[in-house]
PDB file of N, CA and C in Angstrom:
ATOM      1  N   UNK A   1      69.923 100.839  78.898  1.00  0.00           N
ATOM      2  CA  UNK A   1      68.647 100.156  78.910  1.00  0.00           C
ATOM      3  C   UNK A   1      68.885  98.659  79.161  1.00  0.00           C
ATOM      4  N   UNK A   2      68.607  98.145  80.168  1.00  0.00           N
ATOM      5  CA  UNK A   2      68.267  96.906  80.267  1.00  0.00           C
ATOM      6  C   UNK A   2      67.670  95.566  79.440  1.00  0.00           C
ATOM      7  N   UNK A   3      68.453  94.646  79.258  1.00  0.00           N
ATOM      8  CA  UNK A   3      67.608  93.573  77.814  1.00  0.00           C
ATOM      9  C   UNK A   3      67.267  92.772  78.629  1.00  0.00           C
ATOM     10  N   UNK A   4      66.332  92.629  77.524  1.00  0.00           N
ATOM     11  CA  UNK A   4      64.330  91.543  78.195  1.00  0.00           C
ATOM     12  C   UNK A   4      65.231  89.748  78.357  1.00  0.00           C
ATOM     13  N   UNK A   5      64.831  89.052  79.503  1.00  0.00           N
ATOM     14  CA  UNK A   5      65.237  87.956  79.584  1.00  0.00           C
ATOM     15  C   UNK A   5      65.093  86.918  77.810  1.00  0.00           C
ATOM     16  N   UNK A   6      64.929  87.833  76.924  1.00  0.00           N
ATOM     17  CA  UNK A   6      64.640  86.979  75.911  1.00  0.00           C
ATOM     18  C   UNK A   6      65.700  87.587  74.786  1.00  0.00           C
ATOM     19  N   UNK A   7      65.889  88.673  75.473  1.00  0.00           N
ATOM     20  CA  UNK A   7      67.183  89.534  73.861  1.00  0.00           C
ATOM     21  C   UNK A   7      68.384  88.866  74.754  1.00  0.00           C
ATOM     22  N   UNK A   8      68.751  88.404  76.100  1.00  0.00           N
ATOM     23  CA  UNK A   8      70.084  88.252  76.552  1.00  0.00           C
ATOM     24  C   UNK A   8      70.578  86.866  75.722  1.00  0.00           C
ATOM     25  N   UNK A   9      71.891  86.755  75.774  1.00  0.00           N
ATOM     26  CA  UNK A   9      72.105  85.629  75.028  1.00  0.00           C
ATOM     27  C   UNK A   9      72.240  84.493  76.298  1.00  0.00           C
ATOM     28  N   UNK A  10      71.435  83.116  75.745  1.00  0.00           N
ATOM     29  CA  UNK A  10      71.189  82.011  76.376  1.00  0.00           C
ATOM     30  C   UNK A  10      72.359  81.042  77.516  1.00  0.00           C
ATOM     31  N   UNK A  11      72.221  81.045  78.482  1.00  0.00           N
ATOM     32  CA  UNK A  11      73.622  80.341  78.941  1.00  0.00           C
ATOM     33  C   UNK A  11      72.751  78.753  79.675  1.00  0.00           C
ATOM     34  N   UNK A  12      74.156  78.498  80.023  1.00  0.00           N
ATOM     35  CA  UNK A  12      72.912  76.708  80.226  1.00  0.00           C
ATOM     36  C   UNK A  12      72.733  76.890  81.863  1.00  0.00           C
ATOM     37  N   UNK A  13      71.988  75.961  82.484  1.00  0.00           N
ATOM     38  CA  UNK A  13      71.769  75.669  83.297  1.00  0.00           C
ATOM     39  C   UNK A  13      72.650  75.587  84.294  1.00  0.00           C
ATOM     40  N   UNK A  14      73.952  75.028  84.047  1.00  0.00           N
ATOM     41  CA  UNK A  14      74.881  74.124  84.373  1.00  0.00           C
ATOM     42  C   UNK A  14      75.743  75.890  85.124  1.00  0.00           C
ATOM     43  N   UNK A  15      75.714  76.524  84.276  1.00  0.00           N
ATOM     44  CA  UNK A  15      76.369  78.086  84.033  1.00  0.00           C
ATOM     45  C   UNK A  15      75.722  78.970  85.057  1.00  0.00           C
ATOM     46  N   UNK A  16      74.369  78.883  85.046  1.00  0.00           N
ATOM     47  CA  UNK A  16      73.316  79.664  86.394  1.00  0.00           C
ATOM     48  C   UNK A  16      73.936  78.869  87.305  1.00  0.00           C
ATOM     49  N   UNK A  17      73.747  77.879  87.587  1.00  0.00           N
ATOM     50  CA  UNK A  17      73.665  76.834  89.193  1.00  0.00           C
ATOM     51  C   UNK A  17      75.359  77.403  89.224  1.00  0.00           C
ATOM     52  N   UNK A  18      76.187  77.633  88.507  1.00  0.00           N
ATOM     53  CA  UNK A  18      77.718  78.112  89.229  1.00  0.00           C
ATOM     54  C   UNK A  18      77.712  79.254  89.334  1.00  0.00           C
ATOM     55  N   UNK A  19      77.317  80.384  88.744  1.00  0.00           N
ATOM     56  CA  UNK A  19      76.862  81.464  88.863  1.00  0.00           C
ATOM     57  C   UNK A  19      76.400  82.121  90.459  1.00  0.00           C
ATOM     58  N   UNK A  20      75.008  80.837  90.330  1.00  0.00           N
ATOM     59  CA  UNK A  20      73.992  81.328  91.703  1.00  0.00           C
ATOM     60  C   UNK A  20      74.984  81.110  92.701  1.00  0.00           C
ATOM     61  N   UNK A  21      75.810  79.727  92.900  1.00  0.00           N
ATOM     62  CA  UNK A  21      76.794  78.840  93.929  1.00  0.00           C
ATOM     63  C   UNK A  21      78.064  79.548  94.299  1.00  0.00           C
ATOM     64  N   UNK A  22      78.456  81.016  93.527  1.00  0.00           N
ATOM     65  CA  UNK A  22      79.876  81.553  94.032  1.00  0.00           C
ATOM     66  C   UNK A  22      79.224  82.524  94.184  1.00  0.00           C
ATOM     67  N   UNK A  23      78.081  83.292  93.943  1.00  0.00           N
ATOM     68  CA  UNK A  23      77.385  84.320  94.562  1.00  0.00           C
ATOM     69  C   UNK A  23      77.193  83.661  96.327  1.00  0.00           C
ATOM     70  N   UNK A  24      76.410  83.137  95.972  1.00  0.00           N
ATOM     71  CA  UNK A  24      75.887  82.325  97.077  1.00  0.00           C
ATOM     72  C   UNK A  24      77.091  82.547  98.603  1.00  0.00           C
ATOM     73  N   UNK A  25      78.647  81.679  97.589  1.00  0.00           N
ATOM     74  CA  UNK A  25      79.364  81.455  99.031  1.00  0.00           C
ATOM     75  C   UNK A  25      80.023  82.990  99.426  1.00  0.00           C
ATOM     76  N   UNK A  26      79.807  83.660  98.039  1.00  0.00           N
ATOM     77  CA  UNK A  26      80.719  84.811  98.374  1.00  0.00           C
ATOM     78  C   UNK A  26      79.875  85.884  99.508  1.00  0.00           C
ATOM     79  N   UNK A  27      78.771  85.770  99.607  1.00  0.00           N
ATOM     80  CA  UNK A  27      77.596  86.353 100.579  1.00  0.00           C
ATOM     81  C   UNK A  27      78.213  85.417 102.096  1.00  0.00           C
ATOM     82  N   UNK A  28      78.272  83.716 102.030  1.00  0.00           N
ATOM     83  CA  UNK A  28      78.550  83.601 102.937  1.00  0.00           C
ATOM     84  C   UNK A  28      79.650  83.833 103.700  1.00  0.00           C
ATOM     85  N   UNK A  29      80.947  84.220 102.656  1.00  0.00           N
ATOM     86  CA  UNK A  29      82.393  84.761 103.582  1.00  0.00           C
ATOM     87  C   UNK A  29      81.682  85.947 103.977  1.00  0.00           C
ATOM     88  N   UNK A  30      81.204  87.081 103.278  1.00  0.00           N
ATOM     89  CA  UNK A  30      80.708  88.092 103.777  1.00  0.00           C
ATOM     90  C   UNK A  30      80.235  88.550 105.360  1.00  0.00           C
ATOM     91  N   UNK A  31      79.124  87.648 105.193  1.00  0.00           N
ATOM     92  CA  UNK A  31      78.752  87.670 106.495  1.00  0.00           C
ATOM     93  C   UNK A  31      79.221  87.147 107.559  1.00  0.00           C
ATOM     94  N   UNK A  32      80.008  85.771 107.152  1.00  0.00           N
ATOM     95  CA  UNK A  32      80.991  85.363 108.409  1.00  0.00           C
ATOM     96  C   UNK A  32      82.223  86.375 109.368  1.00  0.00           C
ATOM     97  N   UNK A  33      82.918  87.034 108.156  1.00  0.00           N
ATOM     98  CA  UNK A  33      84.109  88.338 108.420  1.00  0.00           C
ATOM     99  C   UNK A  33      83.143  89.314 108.979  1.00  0.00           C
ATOM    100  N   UNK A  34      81.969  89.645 109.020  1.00  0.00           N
ATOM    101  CA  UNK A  34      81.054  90.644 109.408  1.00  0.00           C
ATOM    102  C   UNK A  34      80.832  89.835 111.242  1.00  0.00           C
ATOM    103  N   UNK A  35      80.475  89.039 111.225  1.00  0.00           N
ATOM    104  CA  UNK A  35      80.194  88.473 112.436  1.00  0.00           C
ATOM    105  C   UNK A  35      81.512  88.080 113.110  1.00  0.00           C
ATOM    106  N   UNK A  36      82.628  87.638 112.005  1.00  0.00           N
ATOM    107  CA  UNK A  36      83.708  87.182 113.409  1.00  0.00           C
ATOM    108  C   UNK A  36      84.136  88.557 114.008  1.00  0.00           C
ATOM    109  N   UNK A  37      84.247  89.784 113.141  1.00  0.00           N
ATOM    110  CA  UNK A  37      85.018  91.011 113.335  1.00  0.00           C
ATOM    111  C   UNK A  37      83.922  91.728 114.456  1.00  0.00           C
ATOM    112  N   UNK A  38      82.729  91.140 114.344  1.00  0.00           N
ATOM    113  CA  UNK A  38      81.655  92.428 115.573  1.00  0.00           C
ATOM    114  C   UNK A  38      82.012  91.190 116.444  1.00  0.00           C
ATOM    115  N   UNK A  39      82.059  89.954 117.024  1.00  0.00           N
ATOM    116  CA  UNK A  39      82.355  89.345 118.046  1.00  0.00           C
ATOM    117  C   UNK A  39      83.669  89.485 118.874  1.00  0.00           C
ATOM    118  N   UNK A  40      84.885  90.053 117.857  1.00  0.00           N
ATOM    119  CA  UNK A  40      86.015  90.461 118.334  1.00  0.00           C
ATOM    120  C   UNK A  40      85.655  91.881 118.970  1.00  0.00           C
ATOM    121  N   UNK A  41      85.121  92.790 118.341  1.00  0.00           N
ATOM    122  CA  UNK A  41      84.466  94.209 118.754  1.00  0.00           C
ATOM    123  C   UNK A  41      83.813  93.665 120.138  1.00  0.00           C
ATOM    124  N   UNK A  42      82.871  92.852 120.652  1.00  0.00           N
ATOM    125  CA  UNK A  42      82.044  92.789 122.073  1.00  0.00           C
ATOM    126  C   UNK A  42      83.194  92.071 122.461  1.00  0.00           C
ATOM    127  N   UNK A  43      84.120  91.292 122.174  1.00  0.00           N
ATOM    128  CA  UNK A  43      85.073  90.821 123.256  1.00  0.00           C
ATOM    129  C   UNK A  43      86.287  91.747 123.742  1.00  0.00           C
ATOM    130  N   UNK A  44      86.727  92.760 123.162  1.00  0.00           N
ATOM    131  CA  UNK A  44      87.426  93.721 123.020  1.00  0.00           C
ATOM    132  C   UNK A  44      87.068  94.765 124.259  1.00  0.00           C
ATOM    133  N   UNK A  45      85.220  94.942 124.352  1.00  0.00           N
ATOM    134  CA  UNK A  45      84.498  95.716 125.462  1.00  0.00           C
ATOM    135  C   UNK A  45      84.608  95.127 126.383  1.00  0.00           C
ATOM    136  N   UNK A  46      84.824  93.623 126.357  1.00  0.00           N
ATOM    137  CA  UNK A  46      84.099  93.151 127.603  1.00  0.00           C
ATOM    138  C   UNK A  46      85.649  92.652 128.501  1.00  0.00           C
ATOM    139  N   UNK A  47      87.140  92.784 127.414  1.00  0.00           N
ATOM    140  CA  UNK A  47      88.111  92.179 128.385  1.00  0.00           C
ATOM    141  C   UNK A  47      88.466  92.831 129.674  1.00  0.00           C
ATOM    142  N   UNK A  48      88.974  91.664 130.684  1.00  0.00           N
ATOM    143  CA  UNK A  48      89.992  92.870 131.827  1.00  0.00           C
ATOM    144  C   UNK A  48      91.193  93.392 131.341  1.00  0.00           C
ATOM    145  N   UNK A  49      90.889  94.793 131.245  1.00  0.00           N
ATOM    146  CA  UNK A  49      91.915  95.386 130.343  1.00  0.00           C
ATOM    147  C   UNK A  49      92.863  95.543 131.605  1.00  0.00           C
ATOM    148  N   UNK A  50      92.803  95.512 132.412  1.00  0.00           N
ATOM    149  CA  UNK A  50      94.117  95.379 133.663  1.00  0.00           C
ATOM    150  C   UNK A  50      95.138  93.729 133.433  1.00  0.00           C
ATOM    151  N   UNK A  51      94.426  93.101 132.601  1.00  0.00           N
ATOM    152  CA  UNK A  51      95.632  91.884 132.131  1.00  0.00           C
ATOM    153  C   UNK A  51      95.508  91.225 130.712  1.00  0.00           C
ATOM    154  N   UNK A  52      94.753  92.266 130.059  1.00  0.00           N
ATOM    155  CA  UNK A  52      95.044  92.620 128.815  1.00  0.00           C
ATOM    156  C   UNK A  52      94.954  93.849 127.614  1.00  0.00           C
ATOM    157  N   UNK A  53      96.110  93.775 127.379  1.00  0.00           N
ATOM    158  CA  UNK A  53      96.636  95.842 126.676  1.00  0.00           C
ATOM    159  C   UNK A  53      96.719  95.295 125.230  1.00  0.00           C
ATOM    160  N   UNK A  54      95.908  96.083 124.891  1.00  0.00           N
ATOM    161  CA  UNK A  54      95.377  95.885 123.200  1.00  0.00           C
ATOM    162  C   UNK A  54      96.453  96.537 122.686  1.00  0.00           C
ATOM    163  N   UNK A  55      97.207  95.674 121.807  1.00  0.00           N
ATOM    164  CA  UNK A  55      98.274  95.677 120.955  1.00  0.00           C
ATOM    165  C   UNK A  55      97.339  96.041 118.875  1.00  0.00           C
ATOM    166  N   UNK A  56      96.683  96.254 118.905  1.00  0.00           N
ATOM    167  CA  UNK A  56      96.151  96.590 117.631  1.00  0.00           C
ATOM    168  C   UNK A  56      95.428  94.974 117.023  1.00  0.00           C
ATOM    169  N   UNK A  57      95.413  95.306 115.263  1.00  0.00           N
ATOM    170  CA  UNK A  57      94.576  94.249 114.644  1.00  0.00           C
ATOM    171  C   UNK A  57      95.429  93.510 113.951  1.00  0.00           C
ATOM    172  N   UNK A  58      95.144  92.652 113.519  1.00  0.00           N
ATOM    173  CA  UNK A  58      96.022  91.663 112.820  1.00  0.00           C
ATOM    174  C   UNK A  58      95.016  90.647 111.961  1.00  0.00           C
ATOM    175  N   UNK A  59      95.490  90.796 110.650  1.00  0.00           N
ATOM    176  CA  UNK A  59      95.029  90.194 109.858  1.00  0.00           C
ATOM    177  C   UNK A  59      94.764  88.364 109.502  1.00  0.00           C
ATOM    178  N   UNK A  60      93.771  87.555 109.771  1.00  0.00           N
ATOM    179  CA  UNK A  60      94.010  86.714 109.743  1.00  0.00           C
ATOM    180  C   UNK A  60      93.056  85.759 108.568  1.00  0.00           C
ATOM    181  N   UNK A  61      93.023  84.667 107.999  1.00  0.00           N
ATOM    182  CA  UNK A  61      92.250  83.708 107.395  1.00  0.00           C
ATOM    183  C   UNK A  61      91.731  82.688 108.149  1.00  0.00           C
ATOM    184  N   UNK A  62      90.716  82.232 107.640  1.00  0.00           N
ATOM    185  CA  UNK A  62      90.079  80.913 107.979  1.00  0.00           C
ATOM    186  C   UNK A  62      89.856  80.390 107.107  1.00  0.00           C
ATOM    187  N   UNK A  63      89.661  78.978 106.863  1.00  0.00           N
ATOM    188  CA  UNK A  63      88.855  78.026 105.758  1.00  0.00           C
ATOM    189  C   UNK A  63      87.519  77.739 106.017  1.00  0.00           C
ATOM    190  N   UNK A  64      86.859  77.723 105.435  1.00  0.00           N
ATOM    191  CA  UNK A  64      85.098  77.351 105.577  1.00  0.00           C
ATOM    192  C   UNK A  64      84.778  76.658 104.248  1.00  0.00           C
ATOM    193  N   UNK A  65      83.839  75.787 104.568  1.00  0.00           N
ATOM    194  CA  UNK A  65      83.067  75.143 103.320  1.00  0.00           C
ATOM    195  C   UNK A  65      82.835  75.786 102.647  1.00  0.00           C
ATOM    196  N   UNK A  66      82.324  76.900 102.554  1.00  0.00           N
ATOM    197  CA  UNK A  66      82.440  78.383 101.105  1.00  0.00           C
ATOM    198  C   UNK A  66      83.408  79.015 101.039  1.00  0.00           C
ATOM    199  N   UNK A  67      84.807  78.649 101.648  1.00  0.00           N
ATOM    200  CA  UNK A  67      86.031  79.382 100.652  1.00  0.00           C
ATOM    201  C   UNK A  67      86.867  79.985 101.735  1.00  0.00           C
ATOM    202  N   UNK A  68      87.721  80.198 101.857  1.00  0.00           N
ATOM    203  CA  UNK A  68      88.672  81.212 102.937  1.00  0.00           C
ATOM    204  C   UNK A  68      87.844  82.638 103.052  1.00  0.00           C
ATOM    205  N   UNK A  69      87.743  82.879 104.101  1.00  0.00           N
ATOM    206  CA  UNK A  69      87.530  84.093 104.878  1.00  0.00           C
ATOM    207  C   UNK A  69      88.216  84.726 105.624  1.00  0.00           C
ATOM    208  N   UNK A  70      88.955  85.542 105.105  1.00  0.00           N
ATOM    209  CA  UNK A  70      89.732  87.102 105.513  1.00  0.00           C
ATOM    210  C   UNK A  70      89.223  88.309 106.567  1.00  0.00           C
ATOM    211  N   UNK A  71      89.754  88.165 107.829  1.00  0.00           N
ATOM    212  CA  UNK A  71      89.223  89.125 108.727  1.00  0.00           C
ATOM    213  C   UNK A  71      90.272  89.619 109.640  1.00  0.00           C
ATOM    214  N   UNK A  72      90.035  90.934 110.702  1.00  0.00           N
ATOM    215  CA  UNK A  72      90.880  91.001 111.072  1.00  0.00           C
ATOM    216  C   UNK A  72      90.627  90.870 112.458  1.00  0.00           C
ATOM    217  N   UNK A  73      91.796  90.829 113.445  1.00  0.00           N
ATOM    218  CA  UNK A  73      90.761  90.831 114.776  1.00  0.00           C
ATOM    219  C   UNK A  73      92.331  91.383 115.500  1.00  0.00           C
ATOM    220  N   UNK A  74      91.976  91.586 117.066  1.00  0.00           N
ATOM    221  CA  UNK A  74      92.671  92.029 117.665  1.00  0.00           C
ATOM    222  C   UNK A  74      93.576  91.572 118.569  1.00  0.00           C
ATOM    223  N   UNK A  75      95.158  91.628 118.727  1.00  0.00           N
ATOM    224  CA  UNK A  75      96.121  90.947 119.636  1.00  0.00           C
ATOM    225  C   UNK A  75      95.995  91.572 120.689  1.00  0.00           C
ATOM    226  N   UNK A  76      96.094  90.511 121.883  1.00  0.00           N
ATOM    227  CA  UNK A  76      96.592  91.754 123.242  1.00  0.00           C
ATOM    228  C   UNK A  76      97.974  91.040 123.924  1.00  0.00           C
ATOM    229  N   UNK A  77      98.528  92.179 124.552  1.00  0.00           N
ATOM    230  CA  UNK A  77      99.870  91.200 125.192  1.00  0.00           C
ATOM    231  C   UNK A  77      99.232  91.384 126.744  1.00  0.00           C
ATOM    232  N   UNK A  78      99.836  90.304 127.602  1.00  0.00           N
ATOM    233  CA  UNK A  78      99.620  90.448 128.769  1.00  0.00           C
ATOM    234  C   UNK A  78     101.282  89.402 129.400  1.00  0.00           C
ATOM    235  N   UNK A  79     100.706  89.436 130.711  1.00  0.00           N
ATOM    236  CA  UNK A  79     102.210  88.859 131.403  1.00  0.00           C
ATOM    237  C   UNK A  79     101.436  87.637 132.000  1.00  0.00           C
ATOM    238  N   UNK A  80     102.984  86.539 131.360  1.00  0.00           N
ATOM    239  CA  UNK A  80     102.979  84.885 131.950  1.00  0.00           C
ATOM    240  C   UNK A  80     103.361  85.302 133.877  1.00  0.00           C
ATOM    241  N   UNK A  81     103.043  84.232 134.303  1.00  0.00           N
ATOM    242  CA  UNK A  81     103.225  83.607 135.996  1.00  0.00           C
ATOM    243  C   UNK A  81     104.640  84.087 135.825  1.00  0.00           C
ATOM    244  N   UNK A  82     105.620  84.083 135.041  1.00  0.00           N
ATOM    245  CA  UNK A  82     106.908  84.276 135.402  1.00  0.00           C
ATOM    246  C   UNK A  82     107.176  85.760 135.021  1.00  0.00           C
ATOM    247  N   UNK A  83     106.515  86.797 134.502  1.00  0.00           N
ATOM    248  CA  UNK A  83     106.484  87.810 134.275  1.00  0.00           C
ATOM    249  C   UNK A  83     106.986  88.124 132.943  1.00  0.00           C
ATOM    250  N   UNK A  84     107.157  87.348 132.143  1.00  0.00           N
ATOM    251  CA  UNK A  84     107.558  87.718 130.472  1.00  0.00           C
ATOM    252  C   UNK A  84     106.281  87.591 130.206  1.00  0.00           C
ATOM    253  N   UNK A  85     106.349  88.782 128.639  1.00  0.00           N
ATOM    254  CA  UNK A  85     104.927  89.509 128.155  1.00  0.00           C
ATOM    255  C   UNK A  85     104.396  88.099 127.268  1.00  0.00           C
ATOM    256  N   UNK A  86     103.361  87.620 126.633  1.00  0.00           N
ATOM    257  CA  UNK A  86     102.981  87.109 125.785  1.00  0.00           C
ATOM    258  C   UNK A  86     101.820  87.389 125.025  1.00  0.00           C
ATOM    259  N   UNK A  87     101.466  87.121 123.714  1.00  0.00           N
ATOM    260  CA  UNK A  87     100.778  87.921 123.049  1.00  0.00           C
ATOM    261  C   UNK A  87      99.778  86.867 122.584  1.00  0.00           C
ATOM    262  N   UNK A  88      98.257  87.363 122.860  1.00  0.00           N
ATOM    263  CA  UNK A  88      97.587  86.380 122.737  1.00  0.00           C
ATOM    264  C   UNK A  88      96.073  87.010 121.733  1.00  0.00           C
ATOM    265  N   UNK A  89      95.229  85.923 121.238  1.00  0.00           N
ATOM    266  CA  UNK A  89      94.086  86.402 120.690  1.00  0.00           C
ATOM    267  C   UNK A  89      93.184  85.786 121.384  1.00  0.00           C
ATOM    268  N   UNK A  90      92.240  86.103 122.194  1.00  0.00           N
ATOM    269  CA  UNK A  90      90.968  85.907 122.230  1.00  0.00           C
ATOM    270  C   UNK A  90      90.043  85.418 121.432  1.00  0.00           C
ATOM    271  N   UNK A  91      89.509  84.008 122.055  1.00  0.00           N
ATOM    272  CA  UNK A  91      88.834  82.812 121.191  1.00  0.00           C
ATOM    273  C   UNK A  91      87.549  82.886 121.378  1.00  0.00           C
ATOM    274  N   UNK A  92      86.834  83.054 120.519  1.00  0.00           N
ATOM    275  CA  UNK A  92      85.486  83.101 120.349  1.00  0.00           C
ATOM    276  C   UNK A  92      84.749  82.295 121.389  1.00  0.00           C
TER     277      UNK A  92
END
């Protein structure tokens, strides 16, 4: 059973506003790893896969004003002007 905003025990103000503020950023890594990972997904459709061969995902971080964000995205190798392979990620 659920208690009435008046049986819970009292926390301050100070306690909500940090509360609301790591909810808050943790929604915003959320949705950022949601959007960088479907932008890697449409760039993935859209490469010339004749000079680039999808080597799998690879885990990476970012920093953002709400906190590091953990996502993964995808390497491809392709060949330099001199013909050695190099392995690259595709930039937003």
């Amino acid at each position: 059973m659920m208690k009435t905003i008046v049986e819970e025990k009292p926390i301050s103000f100070k306690t909500l506003e940090q509360k609301i503020f790591s909810y808050v950023c943790e929604l915003g890594r959320e949705i950022t790893r949601i959007m960088l990972e479907g932008y890697d997904a449409e760039l993935a459709e859209e490469r010339d896969k004749t000079l680039y061969r999808d080597k799998g995902r690879r885990n990476t971080t970012i920093k953002t004003v709400y906190g590091e964000v953990a996502y993964s995205r995808k390497v491809y190798q392709t060949k330099l002007p001199d013909g050695k392979n190099a392995y690259v990620k595709v930039l937003y």
